[in-house]
Protein backbone atom coordinates (compact mmCIF):
# COMPACT_ATOMS: atom_id res chain seq x y z
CA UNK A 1 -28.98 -59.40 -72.97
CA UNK A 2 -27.86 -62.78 -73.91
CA UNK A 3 -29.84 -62.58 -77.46
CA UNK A 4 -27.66 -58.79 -78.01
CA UNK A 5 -24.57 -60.66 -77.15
CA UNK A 6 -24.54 -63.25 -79.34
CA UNK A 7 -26.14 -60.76 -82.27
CA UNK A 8 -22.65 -58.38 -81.76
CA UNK A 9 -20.41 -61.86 -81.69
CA UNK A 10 -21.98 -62.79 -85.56
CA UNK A 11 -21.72 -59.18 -86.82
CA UNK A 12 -17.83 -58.75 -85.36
CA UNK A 13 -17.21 -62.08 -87.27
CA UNK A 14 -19.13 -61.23 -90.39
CA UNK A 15 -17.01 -57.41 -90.54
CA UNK A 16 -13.83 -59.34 -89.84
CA UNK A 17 -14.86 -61.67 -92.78
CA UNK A 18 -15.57 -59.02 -95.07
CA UNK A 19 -12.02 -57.08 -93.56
CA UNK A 20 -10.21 -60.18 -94.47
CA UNK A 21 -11.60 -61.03 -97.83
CA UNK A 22 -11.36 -57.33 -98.77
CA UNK A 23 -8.00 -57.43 -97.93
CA UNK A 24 -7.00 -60.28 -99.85
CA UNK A 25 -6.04 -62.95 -97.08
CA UNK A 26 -7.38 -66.53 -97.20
CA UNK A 27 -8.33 -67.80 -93.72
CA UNK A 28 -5.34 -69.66 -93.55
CA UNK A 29 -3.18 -66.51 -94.03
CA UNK A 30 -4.64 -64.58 -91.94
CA UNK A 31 -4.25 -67.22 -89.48
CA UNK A 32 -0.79 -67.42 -89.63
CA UNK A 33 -0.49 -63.66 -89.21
CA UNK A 34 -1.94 -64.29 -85.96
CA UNK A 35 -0.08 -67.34 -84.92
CA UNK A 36 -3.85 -68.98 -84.36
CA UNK A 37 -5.18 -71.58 -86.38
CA UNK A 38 -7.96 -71.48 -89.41
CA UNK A 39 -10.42 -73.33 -87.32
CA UNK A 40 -10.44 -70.19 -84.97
CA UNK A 41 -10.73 -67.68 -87.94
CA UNK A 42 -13.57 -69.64 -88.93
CA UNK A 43 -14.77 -69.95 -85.71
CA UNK A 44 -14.88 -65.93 -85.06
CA UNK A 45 -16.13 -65.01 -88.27
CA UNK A 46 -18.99 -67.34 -87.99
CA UNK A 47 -19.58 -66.02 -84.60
CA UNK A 48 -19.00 -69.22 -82.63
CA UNK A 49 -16.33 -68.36 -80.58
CA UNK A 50 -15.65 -64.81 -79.27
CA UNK A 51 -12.45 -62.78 -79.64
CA UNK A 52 -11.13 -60.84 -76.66
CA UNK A 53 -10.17 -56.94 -77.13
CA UNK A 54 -6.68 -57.10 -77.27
CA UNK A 55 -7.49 -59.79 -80.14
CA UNK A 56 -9.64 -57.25 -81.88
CA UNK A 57 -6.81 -54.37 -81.62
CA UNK A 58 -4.46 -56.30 -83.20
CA UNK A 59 -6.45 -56.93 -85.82
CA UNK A 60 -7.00 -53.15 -86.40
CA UNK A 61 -3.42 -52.99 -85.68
CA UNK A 62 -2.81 -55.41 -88.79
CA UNK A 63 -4.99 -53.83 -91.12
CA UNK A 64 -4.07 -50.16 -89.78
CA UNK A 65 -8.07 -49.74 -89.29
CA UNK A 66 -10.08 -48.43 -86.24
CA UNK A 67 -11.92 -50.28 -83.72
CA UNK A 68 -14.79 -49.05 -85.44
CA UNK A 69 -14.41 -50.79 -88.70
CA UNK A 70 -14.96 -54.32 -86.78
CA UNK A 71 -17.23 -53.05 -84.16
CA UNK A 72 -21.22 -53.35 -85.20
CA UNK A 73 -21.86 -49.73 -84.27
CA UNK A 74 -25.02 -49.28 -87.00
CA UNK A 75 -26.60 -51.55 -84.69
CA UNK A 76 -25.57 -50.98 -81.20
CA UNK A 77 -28.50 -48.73 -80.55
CA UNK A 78 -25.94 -45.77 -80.35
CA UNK A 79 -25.93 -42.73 -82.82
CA UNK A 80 -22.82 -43.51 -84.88
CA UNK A 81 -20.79 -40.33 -83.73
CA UNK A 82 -20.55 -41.86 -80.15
CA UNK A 83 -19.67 -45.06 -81.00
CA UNK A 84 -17.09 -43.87 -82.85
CA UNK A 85 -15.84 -41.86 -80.49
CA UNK A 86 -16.06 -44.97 -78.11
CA UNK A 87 -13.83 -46.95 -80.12
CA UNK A 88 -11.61 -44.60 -81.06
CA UNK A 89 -10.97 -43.77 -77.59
CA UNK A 90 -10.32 -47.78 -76.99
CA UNK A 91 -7.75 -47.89 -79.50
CA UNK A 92 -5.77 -44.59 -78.90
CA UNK A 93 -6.62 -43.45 -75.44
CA UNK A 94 -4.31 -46.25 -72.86
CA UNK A 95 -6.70 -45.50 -69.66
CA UNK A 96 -9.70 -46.34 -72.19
CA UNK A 97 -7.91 -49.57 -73.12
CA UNK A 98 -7.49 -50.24 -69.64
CA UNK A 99 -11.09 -49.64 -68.38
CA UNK A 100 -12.51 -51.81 -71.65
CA UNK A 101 -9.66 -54.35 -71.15
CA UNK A 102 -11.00 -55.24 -67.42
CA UNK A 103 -14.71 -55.35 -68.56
CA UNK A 104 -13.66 -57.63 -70.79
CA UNK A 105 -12.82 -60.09 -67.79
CA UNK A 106 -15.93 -59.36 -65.16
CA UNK A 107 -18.73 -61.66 -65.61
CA UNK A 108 -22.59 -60.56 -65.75
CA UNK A 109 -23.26 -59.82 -62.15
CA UNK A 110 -20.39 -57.78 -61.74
CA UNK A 111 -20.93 -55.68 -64.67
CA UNK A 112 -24.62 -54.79 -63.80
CA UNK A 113 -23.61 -53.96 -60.33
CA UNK A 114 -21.04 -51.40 -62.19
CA UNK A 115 -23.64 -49.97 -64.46
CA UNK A 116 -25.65 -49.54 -61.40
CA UNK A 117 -22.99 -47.88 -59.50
CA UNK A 118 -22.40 -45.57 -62.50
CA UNK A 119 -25.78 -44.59 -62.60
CA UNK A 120 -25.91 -43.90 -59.01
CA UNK A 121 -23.60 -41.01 -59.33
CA UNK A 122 -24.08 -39.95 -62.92
C-alpha cells in the first residue's frame, strides 16, 4: 500500500508539471498564484511532498480543469469511466468533497477499519 502511495504522489506531481508547463507558468509563477513558495512546487511535482485535496481543487480551480486531469486514473487500477466519475463527483458534488476531504485526514488504521465496515454492509 505504501509502494501505491508513493507511485500516485510522483504521477500527481509529474501531471501537475506537465499542467503547469503546458500552461505557460514557470514554477515561480505558479507559486505565487498560490501564495506557496517554488521549493514546494518543486517539491510536489517531484513527488516529495504531498498536496492535500483542497490544494489539488484549487489547482483545477486555477486552470478551470477537473480533478481528473491531475489525478493518475490510467493507473489506479479503475476503468477510466469510474474514476472519472469519482473525481468529478469530488469537485462538483459538496457531500463528495466532504467525505474525500475527511479521508484525507484519517491515518492507515482508521481507513482500513472504514473499508472494512463498508464492505460489511455493501
Amino acid at each position: 500500500m505504501k509502494n501505491d502511495y508513493l507511485f500516485v504522489k510522483k504521477r500527481l506531481g509529474e501531471n501537475l508539471a506537465q499542467l503547469r508547463k503546458s500552461s505557460g507558468y514557470s514554477q515561480q509563477e505558479f507559486a505565487n498564484r498560490l501564495n506557496v513558495s517554488q521549493s514546494v512546487v518543486s517539491a510536489w511535482e517531484s513527488g516529495v511532498r504531498e498536496m492535500s485535496l483542497a490544494t489539488i481543487w484549487e489547482i483545477c480551480d486555477l486552470f478551470k480543469v477537473p480533478v481528473s486531469t491531475l489525478l493518475p486514473i490510467s493507473d489506479s487500477g479503475m476503468d477510466e469511466d469510474t474514476a472519472k466519475s469519482i473525481a468529478e463527483k469530488m469537485t462538483t458534488e459538496p457531500k463528495w468533497k466532504l467525505l474525500f476531504e475527511k479521508l484525507d485526514k484519517i491515518g492507515p488504521k482508521k481507513l482500513d477499519a472504514l473499508l472494512s465496515f463498508l464492505d460489511a454492509i455493501m
